[in-house]
Protein backbone atom coordinates (compact mmCIF):
# COMPACT_ATOMS: atom_id res chain seq x y z
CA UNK A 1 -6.59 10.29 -5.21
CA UNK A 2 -3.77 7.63 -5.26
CA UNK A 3 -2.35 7.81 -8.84
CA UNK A 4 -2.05 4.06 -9.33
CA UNK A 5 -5.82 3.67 -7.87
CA UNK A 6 -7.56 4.14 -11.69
CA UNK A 7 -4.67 2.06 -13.35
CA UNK A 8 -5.45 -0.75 -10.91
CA UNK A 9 -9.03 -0.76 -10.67
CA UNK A 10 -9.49 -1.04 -14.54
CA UNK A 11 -7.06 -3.38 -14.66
CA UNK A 12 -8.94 -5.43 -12.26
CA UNK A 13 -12.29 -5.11 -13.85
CA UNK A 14 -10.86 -6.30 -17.17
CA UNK A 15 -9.31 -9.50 -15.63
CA UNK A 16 -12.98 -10.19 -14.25
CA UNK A 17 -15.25 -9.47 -17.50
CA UNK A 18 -16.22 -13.02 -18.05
CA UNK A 19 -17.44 -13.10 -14.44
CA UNK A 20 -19.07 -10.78 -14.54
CA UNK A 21 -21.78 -12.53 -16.41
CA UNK A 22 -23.68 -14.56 -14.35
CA UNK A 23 -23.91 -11.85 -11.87
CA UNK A 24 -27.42 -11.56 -10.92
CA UNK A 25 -28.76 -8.52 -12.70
CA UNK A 26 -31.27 -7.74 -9.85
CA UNK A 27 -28.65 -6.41 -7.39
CA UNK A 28 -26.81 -3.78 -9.41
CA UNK A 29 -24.17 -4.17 -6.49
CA UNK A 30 -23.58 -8.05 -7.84
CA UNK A 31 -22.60 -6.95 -10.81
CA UNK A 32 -20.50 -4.17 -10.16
CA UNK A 33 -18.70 -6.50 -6.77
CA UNK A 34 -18.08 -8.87 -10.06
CA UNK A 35 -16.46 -6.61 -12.18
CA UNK A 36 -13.84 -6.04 -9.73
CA UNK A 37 -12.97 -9.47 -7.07
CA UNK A 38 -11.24 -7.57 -4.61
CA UNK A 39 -14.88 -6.04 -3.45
CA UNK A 40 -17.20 -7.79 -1.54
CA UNK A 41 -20.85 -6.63 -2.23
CA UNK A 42 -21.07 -4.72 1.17
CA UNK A 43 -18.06 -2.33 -0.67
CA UNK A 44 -20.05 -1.31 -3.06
CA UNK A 45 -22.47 1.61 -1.96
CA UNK A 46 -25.31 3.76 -3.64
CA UNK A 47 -23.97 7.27 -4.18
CA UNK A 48 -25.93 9.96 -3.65
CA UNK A 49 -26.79 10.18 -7.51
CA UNK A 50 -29.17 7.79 -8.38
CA UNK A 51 -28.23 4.90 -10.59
CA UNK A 52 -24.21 5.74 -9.99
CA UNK A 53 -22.45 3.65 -6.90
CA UNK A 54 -19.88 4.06 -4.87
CA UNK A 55 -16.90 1.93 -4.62
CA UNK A 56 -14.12 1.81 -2.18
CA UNK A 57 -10.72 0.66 -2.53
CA UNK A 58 -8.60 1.59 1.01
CA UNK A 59 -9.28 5.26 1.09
CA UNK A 60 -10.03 5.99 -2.13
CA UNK A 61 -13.59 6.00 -3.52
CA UNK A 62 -14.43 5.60 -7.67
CA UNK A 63 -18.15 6.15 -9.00
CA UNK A 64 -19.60 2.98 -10.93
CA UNK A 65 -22.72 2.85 -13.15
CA UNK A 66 -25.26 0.48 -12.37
CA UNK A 67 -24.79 -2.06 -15.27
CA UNK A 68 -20.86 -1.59 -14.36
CA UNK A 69 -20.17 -0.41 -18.02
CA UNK A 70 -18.62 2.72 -16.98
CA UNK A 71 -16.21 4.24 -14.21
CA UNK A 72 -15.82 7.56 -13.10
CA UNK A 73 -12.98 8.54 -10.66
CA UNK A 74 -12.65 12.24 -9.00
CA UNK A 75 -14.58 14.45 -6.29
CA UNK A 76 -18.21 14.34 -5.99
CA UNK A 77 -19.37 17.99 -4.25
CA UNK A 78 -22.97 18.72 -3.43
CA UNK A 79 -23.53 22.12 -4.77
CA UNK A 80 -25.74 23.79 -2.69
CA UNK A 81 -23.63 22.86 0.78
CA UNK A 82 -19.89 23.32 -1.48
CA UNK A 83 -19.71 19.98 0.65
CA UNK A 84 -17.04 17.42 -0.56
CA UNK A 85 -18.83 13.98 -0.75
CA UNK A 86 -15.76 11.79 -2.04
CA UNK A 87 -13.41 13.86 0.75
CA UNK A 88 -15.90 12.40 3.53
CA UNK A 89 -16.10 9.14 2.51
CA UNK A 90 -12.09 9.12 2.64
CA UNK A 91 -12.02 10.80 5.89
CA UNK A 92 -14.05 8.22 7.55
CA UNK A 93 -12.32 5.40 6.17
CA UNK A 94 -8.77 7.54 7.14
CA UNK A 95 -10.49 7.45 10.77
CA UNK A 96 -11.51 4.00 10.94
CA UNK A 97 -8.10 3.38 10.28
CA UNK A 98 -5.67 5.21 11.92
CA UNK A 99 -7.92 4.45 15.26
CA UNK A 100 -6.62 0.56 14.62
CA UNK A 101 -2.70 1.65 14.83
CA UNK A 102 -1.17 0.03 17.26
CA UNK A 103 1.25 2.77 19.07
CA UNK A 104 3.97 0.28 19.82
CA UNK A 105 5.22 0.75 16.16
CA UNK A 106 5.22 4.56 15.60
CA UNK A 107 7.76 6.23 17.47
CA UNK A 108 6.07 9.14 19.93
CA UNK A 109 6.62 13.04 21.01
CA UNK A 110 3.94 13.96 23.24
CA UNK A 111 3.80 16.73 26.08
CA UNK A 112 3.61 16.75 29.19
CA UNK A 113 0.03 16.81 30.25
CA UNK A 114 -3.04 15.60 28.82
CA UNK A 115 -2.72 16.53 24.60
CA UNK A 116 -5.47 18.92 23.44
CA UNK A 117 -4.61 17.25 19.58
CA UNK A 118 -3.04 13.87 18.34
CA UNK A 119 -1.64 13.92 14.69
CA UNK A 120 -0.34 10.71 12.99
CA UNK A 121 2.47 11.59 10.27
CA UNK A 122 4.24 9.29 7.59
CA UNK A 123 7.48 10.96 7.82
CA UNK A 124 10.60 10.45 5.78
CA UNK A 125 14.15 11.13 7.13
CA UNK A 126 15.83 12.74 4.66
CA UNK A 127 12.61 15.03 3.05
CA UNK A 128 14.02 18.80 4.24
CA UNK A 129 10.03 19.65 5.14
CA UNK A 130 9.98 16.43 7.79
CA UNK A 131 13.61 17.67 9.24
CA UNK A 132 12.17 20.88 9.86
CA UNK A 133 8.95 19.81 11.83
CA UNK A 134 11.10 17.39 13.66
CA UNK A 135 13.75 20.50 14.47
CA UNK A 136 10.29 22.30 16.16
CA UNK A 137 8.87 19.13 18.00
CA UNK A 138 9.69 21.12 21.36
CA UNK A 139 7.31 23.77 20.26
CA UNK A 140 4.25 21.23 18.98
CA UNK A 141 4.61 19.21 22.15
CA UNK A 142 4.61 22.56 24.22
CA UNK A 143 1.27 23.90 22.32
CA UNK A 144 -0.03 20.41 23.33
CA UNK A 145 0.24 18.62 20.06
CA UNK A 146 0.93 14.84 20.55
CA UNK A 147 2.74 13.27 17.84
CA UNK A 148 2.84 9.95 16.21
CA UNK A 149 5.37 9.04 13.63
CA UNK A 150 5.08 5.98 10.71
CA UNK A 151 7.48 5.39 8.37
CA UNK A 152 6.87 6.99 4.93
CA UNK A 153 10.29 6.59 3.37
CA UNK A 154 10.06 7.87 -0.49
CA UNK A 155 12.55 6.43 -2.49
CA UNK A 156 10.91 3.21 -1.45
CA UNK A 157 11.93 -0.22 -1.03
CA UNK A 158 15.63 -1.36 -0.75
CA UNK A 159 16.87 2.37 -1.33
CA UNK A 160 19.43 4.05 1.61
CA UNK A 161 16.36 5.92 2.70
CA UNK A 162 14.51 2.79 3.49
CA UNK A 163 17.42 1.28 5.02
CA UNK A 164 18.06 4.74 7.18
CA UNK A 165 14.19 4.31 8.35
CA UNK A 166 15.04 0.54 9.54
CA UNK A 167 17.95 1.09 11.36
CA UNK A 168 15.78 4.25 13.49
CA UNK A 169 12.66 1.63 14.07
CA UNK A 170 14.98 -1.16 15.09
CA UNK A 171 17.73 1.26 17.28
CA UNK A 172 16.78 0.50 21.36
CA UNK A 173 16.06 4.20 21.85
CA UNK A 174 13.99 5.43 18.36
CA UNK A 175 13.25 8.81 19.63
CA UNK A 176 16.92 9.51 19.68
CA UNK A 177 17.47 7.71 16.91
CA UNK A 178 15.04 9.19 14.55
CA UNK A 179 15.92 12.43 15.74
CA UNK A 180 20.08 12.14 14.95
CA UNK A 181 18.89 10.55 11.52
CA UNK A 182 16.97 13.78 11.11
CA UNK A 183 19.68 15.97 11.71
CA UNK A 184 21.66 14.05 9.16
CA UNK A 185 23.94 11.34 11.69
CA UNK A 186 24.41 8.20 10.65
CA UNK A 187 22.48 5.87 12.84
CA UNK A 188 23.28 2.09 13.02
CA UNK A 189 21.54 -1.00 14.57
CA UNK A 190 21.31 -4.99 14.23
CA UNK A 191 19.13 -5.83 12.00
CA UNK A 192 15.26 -6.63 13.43
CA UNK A 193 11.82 -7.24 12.11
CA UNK A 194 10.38 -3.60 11.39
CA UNK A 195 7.13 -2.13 10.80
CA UNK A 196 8.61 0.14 8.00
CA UNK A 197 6.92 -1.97 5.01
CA UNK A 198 3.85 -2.23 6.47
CA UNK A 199 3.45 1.48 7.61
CA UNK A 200 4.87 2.41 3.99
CA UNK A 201 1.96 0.25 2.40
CA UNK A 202 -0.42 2.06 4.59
CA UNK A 203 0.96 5.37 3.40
CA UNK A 204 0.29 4.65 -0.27
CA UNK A 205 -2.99 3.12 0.81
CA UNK A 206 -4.53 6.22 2.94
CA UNK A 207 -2.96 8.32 -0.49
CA UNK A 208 -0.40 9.93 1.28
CA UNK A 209 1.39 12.58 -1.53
CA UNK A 210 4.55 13.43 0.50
CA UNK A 211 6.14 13.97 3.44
CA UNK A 212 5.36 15.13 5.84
CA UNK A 213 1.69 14.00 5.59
CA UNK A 214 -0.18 15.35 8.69
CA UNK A 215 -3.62 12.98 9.90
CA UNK A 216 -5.69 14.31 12.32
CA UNK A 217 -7.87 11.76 14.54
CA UNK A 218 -10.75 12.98 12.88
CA UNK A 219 -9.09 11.17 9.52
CA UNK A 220 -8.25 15.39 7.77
CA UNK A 221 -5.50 15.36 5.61
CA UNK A 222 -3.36 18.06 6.21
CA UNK A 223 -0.84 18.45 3.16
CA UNK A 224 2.69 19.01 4.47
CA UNK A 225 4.53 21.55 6.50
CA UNK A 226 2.98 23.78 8.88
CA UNK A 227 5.00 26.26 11.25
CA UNK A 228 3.92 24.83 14.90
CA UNK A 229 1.42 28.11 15.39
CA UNK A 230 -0.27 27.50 12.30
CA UNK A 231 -0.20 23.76 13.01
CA UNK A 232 -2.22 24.41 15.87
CA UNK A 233 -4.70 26.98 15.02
CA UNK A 234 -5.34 24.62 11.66
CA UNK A 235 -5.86 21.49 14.41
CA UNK A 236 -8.06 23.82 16.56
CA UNK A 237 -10.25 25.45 13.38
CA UNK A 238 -10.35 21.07 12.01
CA UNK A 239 -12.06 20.37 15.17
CA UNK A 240 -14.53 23.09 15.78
CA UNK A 241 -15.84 22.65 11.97
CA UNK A 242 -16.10 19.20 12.43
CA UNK A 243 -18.39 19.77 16.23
């Protein structure tokens, strides 16, 4: 879970007390949506405890009593499956979004033919782990892996990093250009209205943890590095658990 998700949500509920008032107490999803104003009622969900509800802020889900006294953040598992509720509930919201992207802003390696797997990954330029997937992108795209790159850059707004990520997105050619940044050349271009702020926002939003941060279609998280073999078979073993 996104570490400033609890900070903010609390914060948001305790802004929102007195409004919480005239809720109507019928609809425990009034009173919770109250609590916090960035909800709408329709965000707020009955878990699959009864009396606890599900909230949803971006990808990130938090547990709310019914009277909206009390908040509970972490994963919810079902026992007797092992399965991850809380991971679900991020994966489909992961999915819903990633399937909005627009392509023209992500810079693409695909192969040749038809891909058997598309990943999306917020990638940094200087992070040693994103260097080294880029320096195998000849082996992914020959074991039919289709990639799509955002801009994750770390040190975050205003830093060289950031600055490094602009000049790729705004260079005429960005596959060259984000892969000579990659191997550590200085890459310049005029300066142009990027998607680096808004694909940075998404990052933090979909709880990306570092770089590289792999997203299958199927909105998995796959946490950094793989070796382009074990990318694949991890990809392949994804899809036929999800069938």
């Amino acid at each position: 879970m996104n570490r400033l998700f609890l900070p903010a949500l609390l914060v948001l509920a305790s802004v929102s007390v007195s409004a919480a008032e005239p809720a109507a107490k019928s609809d425990p999803r009034a009173v919770i949506a109250a609590k916090f104003p960035e909800l709408r009622i329709e965000d707020v969900r009955p878990s699959k405890i009864p009396g606890i509800y599900e909230i949803r802020v971006g990808a990130d889900s938090a547990y709310v009593s019914a009277d909206g006294k009390y908040v509970i953040t972490g994963d919810m598992y079902e026992i007797d499956t092992r399965i991850n509720i809380t991971e679900q509930a991020r994966m489909q919201e992961r999915r819903a979004v990633l399937a909005k992207l627009d392509e023209r802003d992500m810079i693409i390696f695909g192969p040749a033919s038809a891909p058997q797997h598309t990943i999306t990954v917020f990638t940094d330029v200087d992070c040693g782990y994103c260097r080294k997937l880029h320096s195998e992108i000849d082996q992914l795209t020959k074991l039919g892996v289709r990639v799509r790159y955002m801009a994750y850059p770390r040190s975050g707004p205003d830093s060289p990093d950031w600055r490094k990520m602009e000049a790729v997105w705004c260079s005429n050619d960005r596959k060259s250009a984000i892969t000579r940044a990659k191997r550590g050349e200085d890459v310049r271009a005029p300066s142009c209205t990027t998607p680096v702020a808004k694909q940075f926002e998404l990052g933090e939003q979909l709880g990306v943890r570092g770089t590289p941060a792999i997203f299958t279609t199927n909105g998995d998280y796959i946490g950094g590095y793989l070796p382009p073999g074990k990318l694949k078979q991890e990809l392949d073993e994804l899809r036929a658990a999800a069938k």
